[in-house]
N, C-alpha and C. Protein backbone atom coordinates (compact mmCIF):
# COMPACT_ATOMS: atom_id res chain seq x y z
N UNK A 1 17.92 -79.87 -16.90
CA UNK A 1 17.18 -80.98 -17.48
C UNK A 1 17.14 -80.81 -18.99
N UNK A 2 17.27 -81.73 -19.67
CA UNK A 2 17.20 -81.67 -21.16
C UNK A 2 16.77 -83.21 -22.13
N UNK A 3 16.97 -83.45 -22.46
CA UNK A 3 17.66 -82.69 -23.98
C UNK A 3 16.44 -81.30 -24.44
N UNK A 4 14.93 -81.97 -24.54
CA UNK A 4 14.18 -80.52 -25.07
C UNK A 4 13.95 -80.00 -23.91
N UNK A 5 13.04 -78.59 -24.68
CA UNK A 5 13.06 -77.57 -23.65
C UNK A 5 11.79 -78.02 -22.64
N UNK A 6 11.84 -77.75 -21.42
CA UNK A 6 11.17 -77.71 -20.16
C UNK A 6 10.76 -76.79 -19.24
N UNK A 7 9.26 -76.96 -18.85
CA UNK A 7 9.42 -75.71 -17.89
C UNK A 7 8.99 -76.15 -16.71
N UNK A 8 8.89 -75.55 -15.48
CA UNK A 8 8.44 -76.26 -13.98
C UNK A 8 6.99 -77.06 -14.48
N UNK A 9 6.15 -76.86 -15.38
CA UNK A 9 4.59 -77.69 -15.34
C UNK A 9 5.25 -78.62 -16.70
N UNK A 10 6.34 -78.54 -16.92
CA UNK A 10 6.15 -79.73 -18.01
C UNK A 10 7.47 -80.44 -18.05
N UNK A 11 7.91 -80.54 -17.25
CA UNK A 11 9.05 -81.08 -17.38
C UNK A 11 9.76 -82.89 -16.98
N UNK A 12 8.68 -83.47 -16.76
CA UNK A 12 8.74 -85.38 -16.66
C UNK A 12 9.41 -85.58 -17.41
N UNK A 13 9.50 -85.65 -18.89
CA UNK A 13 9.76 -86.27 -19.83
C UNK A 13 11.62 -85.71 -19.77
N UNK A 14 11.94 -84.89 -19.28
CA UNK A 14 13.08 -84.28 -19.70
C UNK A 14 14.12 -85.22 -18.09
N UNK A 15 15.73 -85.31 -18.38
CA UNK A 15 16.25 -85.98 -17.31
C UNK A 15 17.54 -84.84 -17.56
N UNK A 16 18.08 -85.19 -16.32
CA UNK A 16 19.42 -84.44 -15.64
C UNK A 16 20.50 -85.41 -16.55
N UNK A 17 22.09 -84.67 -17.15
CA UNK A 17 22.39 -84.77 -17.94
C UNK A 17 23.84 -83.70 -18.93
N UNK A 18 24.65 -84.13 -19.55
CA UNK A 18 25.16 -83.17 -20.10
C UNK A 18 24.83 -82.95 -21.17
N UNK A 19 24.32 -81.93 -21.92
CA UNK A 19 23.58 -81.98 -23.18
C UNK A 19 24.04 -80.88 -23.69
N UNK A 20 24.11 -81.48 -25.41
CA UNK A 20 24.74 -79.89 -26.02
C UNK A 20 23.98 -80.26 -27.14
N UNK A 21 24.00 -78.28 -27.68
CA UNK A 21 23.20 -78.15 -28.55
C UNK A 21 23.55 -76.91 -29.40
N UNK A 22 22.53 -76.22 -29.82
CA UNK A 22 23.48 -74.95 -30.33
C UNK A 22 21.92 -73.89 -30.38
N UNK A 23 22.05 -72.63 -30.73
CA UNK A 23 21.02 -71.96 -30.15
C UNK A 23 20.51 -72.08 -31.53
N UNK A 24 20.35 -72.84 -32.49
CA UNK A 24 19.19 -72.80 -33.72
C UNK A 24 18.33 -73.71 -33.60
N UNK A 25 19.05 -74.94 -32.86
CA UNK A 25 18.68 -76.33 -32.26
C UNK A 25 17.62 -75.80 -31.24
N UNK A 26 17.58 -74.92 -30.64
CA UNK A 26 16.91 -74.34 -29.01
C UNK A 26 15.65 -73.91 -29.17
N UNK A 27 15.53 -73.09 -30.57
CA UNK A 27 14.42 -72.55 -30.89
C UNK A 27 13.21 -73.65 -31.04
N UNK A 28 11.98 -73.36 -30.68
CA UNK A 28 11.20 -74.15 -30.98
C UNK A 28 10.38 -73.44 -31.93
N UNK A 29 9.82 -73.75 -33.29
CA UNK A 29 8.63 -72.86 -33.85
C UNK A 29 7.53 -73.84 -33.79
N UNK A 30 7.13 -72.58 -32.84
CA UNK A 30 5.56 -73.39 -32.69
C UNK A 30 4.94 -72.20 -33.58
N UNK A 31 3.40 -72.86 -34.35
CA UNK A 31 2.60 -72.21 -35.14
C UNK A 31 2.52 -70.60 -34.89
N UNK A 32 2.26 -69.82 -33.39
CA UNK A 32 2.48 -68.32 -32.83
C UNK A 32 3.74 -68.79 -32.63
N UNK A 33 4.88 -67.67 -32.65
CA UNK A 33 5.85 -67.60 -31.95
C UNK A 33 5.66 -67.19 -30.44
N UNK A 34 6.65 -67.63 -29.12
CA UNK A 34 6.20 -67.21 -28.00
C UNK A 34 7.20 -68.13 -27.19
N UNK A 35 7.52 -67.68 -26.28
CA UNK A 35 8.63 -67.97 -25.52
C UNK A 35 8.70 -69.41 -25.22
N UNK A 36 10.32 -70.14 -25.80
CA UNK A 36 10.32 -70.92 -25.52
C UNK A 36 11.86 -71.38 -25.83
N UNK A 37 12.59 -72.59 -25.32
CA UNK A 37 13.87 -73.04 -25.25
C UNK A 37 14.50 -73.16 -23.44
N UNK A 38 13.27 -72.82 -22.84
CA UNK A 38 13.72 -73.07 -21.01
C UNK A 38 14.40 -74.11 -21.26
N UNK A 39 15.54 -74.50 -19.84
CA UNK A 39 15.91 -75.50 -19.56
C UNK A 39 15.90 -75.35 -18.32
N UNK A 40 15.46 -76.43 -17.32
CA UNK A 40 14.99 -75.84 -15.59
C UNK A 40 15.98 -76.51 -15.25
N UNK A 41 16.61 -76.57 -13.92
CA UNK A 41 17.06 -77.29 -12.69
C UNK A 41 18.44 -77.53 -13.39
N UNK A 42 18.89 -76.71 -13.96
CA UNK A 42 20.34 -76.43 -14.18
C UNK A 42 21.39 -76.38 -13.70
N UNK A 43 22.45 -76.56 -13.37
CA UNK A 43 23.52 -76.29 -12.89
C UNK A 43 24.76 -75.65 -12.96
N UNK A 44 24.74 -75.61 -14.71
CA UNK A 44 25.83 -74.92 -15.47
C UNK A 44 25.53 -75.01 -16.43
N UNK A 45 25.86 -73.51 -17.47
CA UNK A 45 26.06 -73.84 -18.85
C UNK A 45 26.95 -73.05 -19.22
N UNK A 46 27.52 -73.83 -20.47
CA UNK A 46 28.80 -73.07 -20.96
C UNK A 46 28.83 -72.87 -22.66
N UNK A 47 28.17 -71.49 -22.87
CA UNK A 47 28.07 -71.28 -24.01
C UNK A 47 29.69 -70.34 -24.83
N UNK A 48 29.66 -71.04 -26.14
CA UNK A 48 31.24 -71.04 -26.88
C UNK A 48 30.48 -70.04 -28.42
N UNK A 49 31.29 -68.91 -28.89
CA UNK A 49 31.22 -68.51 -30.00
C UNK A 49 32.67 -69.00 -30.71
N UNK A 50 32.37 -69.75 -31.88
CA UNK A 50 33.58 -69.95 -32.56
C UNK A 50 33.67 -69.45 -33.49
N UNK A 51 34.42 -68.57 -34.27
CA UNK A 51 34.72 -67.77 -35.28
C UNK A 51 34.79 -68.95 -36.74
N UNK A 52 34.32 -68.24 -37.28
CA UNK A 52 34.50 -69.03 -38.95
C UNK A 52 35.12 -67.98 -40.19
N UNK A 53 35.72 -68.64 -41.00
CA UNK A 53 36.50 -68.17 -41.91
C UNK A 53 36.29 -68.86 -43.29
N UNK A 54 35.15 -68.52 -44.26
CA UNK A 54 34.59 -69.27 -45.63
C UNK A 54 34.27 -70.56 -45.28
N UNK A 55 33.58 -70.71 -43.84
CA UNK A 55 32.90 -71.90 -43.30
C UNK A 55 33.71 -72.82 -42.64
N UNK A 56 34.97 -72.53 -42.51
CA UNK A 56 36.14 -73.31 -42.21
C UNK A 56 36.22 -73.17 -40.61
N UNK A 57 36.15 -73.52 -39.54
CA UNK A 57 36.41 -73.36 -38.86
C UNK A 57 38.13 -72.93 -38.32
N UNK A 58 37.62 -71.85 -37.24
CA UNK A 58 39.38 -71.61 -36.94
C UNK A 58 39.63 -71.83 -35.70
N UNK A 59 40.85 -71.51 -34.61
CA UNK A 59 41.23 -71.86 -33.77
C UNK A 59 40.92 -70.54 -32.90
N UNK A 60 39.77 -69.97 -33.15
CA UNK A 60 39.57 -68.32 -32.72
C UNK A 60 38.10 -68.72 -31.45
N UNK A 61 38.10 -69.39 -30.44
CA UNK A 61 36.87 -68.98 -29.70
C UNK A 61 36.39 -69.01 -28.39
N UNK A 62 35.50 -68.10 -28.14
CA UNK A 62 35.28 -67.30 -26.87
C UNK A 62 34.10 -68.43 -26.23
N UNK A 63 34.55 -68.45 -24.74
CA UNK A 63 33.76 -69.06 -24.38
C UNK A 63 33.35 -68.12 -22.72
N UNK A 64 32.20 -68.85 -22.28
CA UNK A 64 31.77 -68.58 -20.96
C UNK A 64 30.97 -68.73 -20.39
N UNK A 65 31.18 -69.54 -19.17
CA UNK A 65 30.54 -70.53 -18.25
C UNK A 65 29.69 -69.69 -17.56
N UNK A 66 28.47 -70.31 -16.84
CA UNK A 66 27.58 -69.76 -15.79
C UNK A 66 27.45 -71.27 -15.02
N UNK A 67 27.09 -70.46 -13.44
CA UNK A 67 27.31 -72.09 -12.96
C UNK A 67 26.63 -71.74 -11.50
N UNK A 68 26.35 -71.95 -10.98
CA UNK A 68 25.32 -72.07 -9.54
C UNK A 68 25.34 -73.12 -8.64
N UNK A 69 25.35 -72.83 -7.30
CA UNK A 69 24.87 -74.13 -6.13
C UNK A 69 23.76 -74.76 -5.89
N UNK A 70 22.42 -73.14 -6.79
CA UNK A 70 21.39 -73.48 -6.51
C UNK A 70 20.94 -74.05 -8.33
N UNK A 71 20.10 -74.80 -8.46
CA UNK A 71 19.55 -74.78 -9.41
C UNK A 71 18.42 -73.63 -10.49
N UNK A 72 19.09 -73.41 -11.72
CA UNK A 72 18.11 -72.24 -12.36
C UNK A 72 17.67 -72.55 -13.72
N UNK A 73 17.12 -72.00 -14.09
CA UNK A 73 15.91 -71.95 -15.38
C UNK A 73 17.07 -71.17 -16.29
N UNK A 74 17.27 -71.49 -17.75
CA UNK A 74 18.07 -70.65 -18.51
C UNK A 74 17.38 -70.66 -20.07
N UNK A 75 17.05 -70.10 -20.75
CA UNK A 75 17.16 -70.08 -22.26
C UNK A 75 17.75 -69.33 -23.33
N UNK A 76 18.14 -69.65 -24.60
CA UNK A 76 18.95 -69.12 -25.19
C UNK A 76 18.26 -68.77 -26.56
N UNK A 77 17.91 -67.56 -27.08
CA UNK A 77 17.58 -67.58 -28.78
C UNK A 77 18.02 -66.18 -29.45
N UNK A 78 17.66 -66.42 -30.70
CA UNK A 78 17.94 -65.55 -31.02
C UNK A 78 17.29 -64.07 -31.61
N UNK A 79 16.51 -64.04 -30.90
CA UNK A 79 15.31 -62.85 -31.04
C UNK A 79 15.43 -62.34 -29.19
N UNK A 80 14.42 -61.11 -29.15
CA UNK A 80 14.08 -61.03 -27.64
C UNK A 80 12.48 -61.37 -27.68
N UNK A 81 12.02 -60.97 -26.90
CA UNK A 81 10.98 -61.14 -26.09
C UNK A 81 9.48 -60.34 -27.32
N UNK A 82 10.03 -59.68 -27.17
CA UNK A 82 9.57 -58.30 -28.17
C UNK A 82 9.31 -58.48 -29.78
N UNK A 83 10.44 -59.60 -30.54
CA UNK A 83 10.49 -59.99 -31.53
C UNK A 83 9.37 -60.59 -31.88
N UNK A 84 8.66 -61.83 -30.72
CA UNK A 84 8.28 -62.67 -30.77
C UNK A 84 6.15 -61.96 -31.29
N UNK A 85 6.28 -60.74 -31.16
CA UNK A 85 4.96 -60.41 -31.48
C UNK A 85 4.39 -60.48 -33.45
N UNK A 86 4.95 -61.54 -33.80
CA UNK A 86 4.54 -61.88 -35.26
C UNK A 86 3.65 -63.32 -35.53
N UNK A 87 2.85 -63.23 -36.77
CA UNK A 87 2.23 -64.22 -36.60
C UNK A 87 2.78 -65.44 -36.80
N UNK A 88 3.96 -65.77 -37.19
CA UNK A 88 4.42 -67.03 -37.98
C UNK A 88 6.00 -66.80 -37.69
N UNK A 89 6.84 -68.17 -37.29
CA UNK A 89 7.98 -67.92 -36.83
C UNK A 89 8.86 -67.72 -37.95
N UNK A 90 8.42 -67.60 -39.69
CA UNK A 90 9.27 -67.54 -40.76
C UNK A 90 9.02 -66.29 -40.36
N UNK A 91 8.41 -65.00 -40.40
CA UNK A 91 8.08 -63.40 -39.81
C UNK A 91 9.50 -62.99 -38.70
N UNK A 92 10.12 -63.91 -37.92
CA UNK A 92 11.06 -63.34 -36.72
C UNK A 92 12.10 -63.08 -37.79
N UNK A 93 12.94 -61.96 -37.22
CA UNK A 93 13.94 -61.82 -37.68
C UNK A 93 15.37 -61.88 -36.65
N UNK A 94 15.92 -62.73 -37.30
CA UNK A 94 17.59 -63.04 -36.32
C UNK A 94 18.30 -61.78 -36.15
N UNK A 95 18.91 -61.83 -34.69
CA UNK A 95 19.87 -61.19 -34.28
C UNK A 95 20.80 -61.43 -34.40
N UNK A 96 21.45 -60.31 -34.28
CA UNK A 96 23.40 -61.39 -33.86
C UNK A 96 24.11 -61.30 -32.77
């Protein structure tokens, strides 16, 4: 379900769908940082790293699908779980 993020108690507003995005797009900053970017009742996702070269895009990139019969919950960011213990989401610091 998408386009924003959803979780089993909040998820009406969100519909079934192919939706793309990118994981900076995913993040939500809310005022605390604290887990968030779910997407429920999934079916597949297929996340792509594309290599860049002085911003240029190249013909260099890795991709790889996840995909299920059953429906699942997935999110994507770029911190862990652990990161998220700061007061203000300018405080997280990116991974790579």
């Amino acid at each position: 379900l998408g386009p924003h993020e959803n979780y089993p108690d909040r998820k009406s507003s969100a519909y079934k769908g192919l939706h793309r995005s990118n994981v900076d797009k995913l993040f939500v900053p809310y005022i605390r940082p604290g887990e968030c970017s779910a997407r429920c009742e999934t079916s597949f996702i297929e996340m792509k790293q594309i290599s860049h070269y002085n911003g240029l895009e190249e013909n260099n990139m890795v991709s790889v699908v996840f995909g299920s019969t059953e429906p699942f919950t997935f999110g994507v960011l770029r911190y862990l779980a652990e990161d998220m213990n700061v007061r203000h989401p300018q405080d997280l610091e990116e991974r790579p």
